[in-house]
N, C-alpha and C. Protein backbone atom coordinates (compact mmCIF):
# COMPACT_ATOMS: atom_id res chain seq x y z
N UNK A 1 -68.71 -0.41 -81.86
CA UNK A 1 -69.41 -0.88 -80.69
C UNK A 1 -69.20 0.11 -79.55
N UNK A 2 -70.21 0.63 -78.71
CA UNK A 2 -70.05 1.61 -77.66
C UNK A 2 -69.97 0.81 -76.76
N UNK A 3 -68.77 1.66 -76.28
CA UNK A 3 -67.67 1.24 -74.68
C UNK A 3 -69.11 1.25 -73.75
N UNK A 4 -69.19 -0.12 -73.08
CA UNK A 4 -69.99 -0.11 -72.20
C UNK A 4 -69.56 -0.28 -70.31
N UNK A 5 -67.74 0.36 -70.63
CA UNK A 5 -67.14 0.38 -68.90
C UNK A 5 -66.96 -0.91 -68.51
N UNK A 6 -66.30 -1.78 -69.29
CA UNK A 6 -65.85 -2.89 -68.60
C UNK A 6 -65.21 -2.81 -67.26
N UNK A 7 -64.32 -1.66 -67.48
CA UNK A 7 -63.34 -1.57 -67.13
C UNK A 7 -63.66 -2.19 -65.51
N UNK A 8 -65.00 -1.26 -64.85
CA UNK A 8 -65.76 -1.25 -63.40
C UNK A 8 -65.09 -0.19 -62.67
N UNK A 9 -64.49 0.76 -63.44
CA UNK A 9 -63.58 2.19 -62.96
C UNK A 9 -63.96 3.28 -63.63
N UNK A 10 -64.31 4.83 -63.00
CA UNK A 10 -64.37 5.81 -63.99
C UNK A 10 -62.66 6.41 -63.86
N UNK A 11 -62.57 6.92 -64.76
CA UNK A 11 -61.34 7.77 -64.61
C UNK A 11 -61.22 9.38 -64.68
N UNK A 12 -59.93 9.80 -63.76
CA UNK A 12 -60.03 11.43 -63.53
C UNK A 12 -61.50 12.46 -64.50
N UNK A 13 -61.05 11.88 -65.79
CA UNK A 13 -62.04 12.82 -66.47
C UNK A 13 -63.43 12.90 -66.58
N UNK A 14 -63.75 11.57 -66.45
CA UNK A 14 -64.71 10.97 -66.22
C UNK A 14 -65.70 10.93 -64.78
N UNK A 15 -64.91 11.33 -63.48
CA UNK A 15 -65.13 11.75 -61.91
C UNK A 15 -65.00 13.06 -62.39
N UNK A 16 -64.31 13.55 -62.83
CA UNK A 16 -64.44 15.54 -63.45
C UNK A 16 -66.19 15.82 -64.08
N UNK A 17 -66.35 15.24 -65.14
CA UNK A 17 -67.45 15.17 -65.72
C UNK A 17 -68.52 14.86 -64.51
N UNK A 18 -68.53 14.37 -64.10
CA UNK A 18 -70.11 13.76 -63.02
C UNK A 18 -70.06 15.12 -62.04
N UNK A 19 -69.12 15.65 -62.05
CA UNK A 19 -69.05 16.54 -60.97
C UNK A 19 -69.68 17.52 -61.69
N UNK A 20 -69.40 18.35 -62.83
CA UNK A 20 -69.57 18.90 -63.71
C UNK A 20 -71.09 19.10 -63.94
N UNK A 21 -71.61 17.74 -64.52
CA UNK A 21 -73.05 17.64 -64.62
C UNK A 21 -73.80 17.23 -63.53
N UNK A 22 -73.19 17.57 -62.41
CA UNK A 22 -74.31 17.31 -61.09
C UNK A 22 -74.35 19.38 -61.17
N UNK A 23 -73.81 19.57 -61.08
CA UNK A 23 -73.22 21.19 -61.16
C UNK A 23 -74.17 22.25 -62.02
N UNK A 24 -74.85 20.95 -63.04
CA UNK A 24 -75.67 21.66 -64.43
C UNK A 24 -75.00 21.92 -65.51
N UNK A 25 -74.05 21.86 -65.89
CA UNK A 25 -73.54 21.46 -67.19
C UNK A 25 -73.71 20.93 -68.15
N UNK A 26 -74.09 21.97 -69.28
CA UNK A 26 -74.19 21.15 -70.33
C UNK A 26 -73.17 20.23 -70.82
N UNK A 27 -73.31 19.24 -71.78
CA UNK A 27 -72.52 18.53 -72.15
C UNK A 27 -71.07 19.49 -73.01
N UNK A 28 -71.59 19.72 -73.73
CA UNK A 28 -70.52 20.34 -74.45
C UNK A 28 -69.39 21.51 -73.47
N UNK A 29 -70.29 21.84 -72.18
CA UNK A 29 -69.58 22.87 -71.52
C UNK A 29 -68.20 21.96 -70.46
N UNK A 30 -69.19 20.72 -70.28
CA UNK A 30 -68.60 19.79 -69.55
C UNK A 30 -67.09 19.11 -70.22
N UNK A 31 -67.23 18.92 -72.26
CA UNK A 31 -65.85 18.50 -72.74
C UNK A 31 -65.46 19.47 -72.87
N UNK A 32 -65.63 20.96 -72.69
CA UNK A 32 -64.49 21.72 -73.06
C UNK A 32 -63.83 21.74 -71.60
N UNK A 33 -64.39 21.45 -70.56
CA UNK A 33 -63.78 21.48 -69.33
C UNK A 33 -62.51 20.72 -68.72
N UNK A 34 -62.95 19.49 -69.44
CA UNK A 34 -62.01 18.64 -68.94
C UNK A 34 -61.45 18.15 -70.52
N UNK A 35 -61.45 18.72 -71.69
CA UNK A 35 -60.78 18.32 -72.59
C UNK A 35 -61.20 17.28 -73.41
N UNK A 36 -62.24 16.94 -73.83
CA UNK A 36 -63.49 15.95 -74.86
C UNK A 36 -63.64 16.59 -75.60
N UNK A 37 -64.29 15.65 -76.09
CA UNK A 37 -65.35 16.06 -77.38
C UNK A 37 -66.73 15.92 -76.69
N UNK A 38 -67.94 16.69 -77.22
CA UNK A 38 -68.55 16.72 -76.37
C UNK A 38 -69.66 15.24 -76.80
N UNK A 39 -69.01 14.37 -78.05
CA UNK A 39 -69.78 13.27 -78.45
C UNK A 39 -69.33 12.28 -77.56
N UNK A 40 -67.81 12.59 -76.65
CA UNK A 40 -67.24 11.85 -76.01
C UNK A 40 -68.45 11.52 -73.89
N UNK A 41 -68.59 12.91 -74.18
CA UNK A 41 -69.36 12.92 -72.83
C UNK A 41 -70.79 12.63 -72.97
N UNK A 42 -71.52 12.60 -74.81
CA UNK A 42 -72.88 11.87 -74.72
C UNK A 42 -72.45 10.44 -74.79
N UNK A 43 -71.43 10.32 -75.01
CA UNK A 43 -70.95 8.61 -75.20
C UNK A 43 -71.13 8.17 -73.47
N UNK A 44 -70.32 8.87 -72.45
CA UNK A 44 -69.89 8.28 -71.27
C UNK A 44 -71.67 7.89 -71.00
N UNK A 45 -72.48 9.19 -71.02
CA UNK A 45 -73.75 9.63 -70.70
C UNK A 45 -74.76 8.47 -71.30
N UNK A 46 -74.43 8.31 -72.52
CA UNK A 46 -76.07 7.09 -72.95
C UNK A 46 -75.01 5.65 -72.57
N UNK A 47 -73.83 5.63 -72.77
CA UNK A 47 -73.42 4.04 -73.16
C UNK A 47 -72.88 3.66 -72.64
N UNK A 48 -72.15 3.94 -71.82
CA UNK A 48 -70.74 3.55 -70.78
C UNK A 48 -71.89 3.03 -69.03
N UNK A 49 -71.66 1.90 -68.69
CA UNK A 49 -72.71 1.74 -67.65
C UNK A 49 -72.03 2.03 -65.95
N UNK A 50 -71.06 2.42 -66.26
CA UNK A 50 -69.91 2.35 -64.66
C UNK A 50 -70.14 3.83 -65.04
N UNK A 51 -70.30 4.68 -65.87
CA UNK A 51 -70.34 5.99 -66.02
C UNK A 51 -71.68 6.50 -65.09
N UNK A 52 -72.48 5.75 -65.95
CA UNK A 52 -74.05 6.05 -65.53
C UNK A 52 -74.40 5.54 -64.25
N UNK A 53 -73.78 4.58 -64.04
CA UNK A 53 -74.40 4.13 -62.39
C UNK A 53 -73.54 4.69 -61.24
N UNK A 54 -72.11 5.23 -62.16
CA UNK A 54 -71.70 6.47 -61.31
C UNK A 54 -72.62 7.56 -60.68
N UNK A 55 -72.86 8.31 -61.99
CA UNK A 55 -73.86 9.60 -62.15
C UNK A 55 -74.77 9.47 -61.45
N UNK A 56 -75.44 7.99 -60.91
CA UNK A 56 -76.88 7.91 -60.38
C UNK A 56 -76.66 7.71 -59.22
N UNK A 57 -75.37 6.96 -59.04
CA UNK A 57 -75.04 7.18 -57.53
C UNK A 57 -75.10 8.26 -56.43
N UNK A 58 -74.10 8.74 -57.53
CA UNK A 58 -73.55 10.26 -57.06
C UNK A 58 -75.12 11.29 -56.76
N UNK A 59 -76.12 11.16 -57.49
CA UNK A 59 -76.95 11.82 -57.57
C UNK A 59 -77.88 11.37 -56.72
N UNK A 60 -77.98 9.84 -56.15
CA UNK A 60 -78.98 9.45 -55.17
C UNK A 60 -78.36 10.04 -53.60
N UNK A 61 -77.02 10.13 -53.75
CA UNK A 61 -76.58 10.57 -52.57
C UNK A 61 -76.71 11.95 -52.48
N UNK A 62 -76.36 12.72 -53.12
CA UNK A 62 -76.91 14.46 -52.83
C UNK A 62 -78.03 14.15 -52.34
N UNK A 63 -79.31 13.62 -53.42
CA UNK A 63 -80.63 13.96 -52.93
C UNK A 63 -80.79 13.01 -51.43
N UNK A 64 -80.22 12.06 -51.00
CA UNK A 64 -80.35 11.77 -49.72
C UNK A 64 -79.96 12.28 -48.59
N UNK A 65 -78.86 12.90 -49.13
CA UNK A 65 -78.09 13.86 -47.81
C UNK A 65 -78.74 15.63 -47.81
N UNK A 66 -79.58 15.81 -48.82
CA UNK A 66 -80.71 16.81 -48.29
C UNK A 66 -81.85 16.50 -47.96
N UNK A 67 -82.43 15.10 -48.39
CA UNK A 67 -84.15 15.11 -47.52
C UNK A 67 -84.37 15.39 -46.11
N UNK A 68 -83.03 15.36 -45.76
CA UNK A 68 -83.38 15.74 -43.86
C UNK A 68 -83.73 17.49 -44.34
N UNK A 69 -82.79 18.15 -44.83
CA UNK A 69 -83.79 19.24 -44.95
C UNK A 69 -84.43 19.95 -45.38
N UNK A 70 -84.87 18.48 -46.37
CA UNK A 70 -86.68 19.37 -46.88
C UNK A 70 -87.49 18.60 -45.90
N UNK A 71 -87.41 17.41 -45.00
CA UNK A 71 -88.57 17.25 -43.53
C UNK A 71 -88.06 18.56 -42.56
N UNK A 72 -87.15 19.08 -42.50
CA UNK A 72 -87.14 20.22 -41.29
C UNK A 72 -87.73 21.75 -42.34
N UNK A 73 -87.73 22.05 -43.32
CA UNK A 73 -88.53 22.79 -44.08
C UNK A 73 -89.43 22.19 -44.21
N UNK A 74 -90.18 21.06 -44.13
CA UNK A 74 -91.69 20.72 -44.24
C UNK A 74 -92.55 21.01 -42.83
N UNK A 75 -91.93 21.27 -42.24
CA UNK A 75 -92.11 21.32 -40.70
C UNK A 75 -92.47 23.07 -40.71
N UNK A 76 -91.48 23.22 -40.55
CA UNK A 76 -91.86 24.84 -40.87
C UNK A 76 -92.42 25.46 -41.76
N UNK A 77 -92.60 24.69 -43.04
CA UNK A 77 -93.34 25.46 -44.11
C UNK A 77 -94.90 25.00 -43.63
N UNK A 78 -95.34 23.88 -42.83
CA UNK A 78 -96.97 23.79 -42.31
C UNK A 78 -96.93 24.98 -41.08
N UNK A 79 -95.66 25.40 -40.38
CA UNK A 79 -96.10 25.97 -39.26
C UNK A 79 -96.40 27.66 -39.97
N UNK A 80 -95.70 27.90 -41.00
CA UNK A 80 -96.18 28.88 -41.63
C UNK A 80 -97.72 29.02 -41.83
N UNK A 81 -98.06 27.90 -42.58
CA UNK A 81 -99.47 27.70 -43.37
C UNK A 81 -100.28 28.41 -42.49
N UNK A 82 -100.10 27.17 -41.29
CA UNK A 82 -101.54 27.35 -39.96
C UNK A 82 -101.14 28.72 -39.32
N UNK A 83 -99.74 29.24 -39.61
CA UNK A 83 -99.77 31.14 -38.69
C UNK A 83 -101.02 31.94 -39.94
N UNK A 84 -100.42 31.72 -41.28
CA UNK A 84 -101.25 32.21 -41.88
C UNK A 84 -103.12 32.16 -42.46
N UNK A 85 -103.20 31.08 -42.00
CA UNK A 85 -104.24 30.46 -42.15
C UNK A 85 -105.39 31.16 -40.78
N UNK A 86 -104.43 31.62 -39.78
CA UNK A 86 -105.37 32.07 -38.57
C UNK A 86 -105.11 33.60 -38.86
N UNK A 87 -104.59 34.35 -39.17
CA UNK A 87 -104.30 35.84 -39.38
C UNK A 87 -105.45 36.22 -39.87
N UNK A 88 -106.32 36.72 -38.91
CA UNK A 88 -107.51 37.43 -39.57
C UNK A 88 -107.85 38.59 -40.78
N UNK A 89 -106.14 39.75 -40.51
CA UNK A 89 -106.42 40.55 -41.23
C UNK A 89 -106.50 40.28 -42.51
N UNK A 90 -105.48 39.53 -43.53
CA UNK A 90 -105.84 39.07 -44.67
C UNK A 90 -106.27 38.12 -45.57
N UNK A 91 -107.17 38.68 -45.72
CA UNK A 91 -108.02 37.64 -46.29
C UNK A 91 -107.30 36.35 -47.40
N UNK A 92 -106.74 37.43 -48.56
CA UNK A 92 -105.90 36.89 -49.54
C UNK A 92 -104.77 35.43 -48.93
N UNK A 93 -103.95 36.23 -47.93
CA UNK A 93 -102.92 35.52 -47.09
C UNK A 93 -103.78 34.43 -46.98
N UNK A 94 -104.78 34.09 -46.22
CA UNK A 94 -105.56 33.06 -45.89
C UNK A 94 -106.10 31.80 -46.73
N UNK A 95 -106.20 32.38 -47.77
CA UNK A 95 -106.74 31.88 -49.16
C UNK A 95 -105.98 31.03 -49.68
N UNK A 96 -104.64 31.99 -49.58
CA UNK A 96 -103.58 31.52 -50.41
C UNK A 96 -102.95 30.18 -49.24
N UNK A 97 -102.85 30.32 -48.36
CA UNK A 97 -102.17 29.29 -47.34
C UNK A 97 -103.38 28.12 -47.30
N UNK A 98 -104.62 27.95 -47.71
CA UNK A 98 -105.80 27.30 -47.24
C UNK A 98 -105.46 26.31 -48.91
N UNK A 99 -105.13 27.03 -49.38
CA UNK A 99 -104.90 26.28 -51.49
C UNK A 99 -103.35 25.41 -51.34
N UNK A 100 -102.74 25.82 -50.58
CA UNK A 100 -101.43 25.34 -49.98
C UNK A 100 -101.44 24.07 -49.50
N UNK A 101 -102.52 24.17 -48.51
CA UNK A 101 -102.51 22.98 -47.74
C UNK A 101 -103.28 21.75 -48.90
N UNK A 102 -104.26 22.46 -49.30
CA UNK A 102 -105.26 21.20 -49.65
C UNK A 102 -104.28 20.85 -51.10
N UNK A 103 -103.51 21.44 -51.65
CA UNK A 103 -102.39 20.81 -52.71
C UNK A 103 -101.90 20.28 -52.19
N UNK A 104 -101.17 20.47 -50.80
CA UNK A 104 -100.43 19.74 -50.68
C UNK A 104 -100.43 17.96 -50.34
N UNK A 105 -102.23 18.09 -49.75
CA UNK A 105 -102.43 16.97 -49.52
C UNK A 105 -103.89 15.85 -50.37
N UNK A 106 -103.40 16.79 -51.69
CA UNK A 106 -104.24 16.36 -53.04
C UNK A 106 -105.03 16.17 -52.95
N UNK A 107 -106.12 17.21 -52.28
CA UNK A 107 -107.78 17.59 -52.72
C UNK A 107 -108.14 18.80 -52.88
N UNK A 108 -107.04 19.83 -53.67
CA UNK A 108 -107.01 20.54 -54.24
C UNK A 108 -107.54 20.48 -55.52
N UNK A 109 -109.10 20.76 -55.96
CA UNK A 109 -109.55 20.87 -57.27
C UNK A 109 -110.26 19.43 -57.46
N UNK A 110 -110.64 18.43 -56.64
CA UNK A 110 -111.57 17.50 -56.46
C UNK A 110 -112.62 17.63 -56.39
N UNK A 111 -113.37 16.86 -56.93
CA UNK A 111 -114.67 16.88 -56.63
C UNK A 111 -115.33 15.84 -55.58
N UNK A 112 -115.40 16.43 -54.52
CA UNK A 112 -116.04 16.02 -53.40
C UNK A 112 -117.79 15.63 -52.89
N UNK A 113 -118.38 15.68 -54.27
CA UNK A 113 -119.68 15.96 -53.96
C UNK A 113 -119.85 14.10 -53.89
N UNK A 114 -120.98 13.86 -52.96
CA UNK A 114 -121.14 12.68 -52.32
C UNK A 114 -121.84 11.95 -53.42
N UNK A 115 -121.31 10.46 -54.09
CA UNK A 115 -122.12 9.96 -54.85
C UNK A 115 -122.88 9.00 -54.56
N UNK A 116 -123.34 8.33 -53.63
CA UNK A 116 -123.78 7.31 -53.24
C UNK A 116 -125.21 7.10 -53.20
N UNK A 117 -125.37 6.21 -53.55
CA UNK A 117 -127.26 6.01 -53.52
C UNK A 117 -127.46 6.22 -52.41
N UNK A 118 -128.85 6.89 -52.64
CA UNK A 118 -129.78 7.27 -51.63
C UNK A 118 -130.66 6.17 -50.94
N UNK A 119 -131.26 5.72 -51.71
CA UNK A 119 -132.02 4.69 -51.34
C UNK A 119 -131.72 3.11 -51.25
N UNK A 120 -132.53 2.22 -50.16
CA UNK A 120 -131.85 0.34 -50.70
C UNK A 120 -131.91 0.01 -51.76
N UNK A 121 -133.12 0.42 -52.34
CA UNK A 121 -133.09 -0.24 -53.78
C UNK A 121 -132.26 -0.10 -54.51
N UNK A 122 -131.57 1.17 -54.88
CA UNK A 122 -130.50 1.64 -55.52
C UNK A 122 -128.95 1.22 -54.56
N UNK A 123 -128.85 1.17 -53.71
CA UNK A 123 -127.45 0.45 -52.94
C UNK A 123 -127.37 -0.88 -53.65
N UNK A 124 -129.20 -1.32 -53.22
CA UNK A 124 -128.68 -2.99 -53.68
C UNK A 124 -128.41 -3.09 -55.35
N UNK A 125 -128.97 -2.46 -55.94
CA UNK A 125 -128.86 -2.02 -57.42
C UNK A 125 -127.25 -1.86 -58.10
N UNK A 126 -127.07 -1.32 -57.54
CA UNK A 126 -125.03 -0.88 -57.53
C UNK A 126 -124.22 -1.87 -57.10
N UNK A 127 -124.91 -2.90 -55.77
CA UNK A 127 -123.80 -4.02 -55.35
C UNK A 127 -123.87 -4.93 -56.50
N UNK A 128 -125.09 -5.05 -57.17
CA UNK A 128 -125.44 -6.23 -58.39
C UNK A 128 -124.64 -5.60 -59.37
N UNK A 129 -124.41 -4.28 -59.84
CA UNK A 129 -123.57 -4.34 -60.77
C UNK A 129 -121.99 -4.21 -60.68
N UNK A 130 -121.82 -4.19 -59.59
CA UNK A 130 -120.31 -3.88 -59.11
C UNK A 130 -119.85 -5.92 -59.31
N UNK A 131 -121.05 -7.02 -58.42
CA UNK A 131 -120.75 -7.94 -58.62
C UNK A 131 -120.65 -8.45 -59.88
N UNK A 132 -121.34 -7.84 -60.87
CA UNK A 132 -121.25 -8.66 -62.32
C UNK A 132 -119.94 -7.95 -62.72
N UNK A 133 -119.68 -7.30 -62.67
CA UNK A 133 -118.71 -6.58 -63.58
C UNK A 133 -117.32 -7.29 -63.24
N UNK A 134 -117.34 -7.74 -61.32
CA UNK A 134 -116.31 -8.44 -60.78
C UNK A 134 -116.50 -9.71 -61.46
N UNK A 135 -117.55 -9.99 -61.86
CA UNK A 135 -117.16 -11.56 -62.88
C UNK A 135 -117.02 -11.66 -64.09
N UNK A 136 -117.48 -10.51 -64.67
CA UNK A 136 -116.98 -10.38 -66.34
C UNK A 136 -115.68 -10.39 -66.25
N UNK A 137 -115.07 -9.46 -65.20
CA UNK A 137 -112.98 -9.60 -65.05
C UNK A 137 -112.77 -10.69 -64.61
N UNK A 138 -113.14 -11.57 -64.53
CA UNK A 138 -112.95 -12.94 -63.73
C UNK A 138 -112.48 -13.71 -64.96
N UNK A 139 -112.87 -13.47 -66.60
CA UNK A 139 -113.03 -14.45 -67.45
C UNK A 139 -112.03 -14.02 -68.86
């Protein structure tokens, strides 16, 4: 039966290891480190749950204690965009900062072309089938 951390404690080797694989460590690099087997550290890793909600802890907190600075690099990486985006001499530069933006704000590679009926007949044509279709899901 795999140890599923009753215990509600990791221990030294086990706080060694998380450190280890926040670090990028492979597993096996991780038991020769602190003295495992490295079936011992896929054990902590798939089955042990004080292990894993360690690891995820530990890992929600790095990535929280840097999002402040990827918003102060998001800040500056738009003030880049729009310097480059106005620089007349290159064209390329321009291009490339103009593909930047519209990725970034996912209408990069959309198709934008307007579909909408032209005419009432055809509006009212489209509301009748938009309404049937809302009552076929109805049933």
């Amino acid at each position: 039966m795999a140890n599923t951390g009753n215990t509600r404690q990791i221990n030294a080797k086990q706080n060694n290891a998380i450190t280890l694989i926040l670090q990028g460590s492979a597993d096996i690099e991780v038991a020769r480190a602190i003295g495992v087997s490295r079936q011992t550290v896929n054990d902590w890793r798939n089955n042990n749950t004080v292990f894993i909600a360690e690891l995820n802890r530990r890992r929600e907190e790095i990535w929280n204690s840097q999002l402040e600075q990827f918003r102060n690099l998001a800040a500056k990486a738009l003030a880049v965009l729009e310097e480059d985006l106005q620089a007349d001499n290159d064209r390329r530069l321009r291009q490339s900062a103009a593909i930047h933006v519209l990725k970034s704000v996912g209408l990069y590679g959309l198709d934008l072309t307007p579909s909408g009926a032209t005419s009432p007949e055809r509006v009212e044509e489209e509301k009748r089938n938009v309404e049937f279709m809302e009552q076929l899901c109805r049933f």
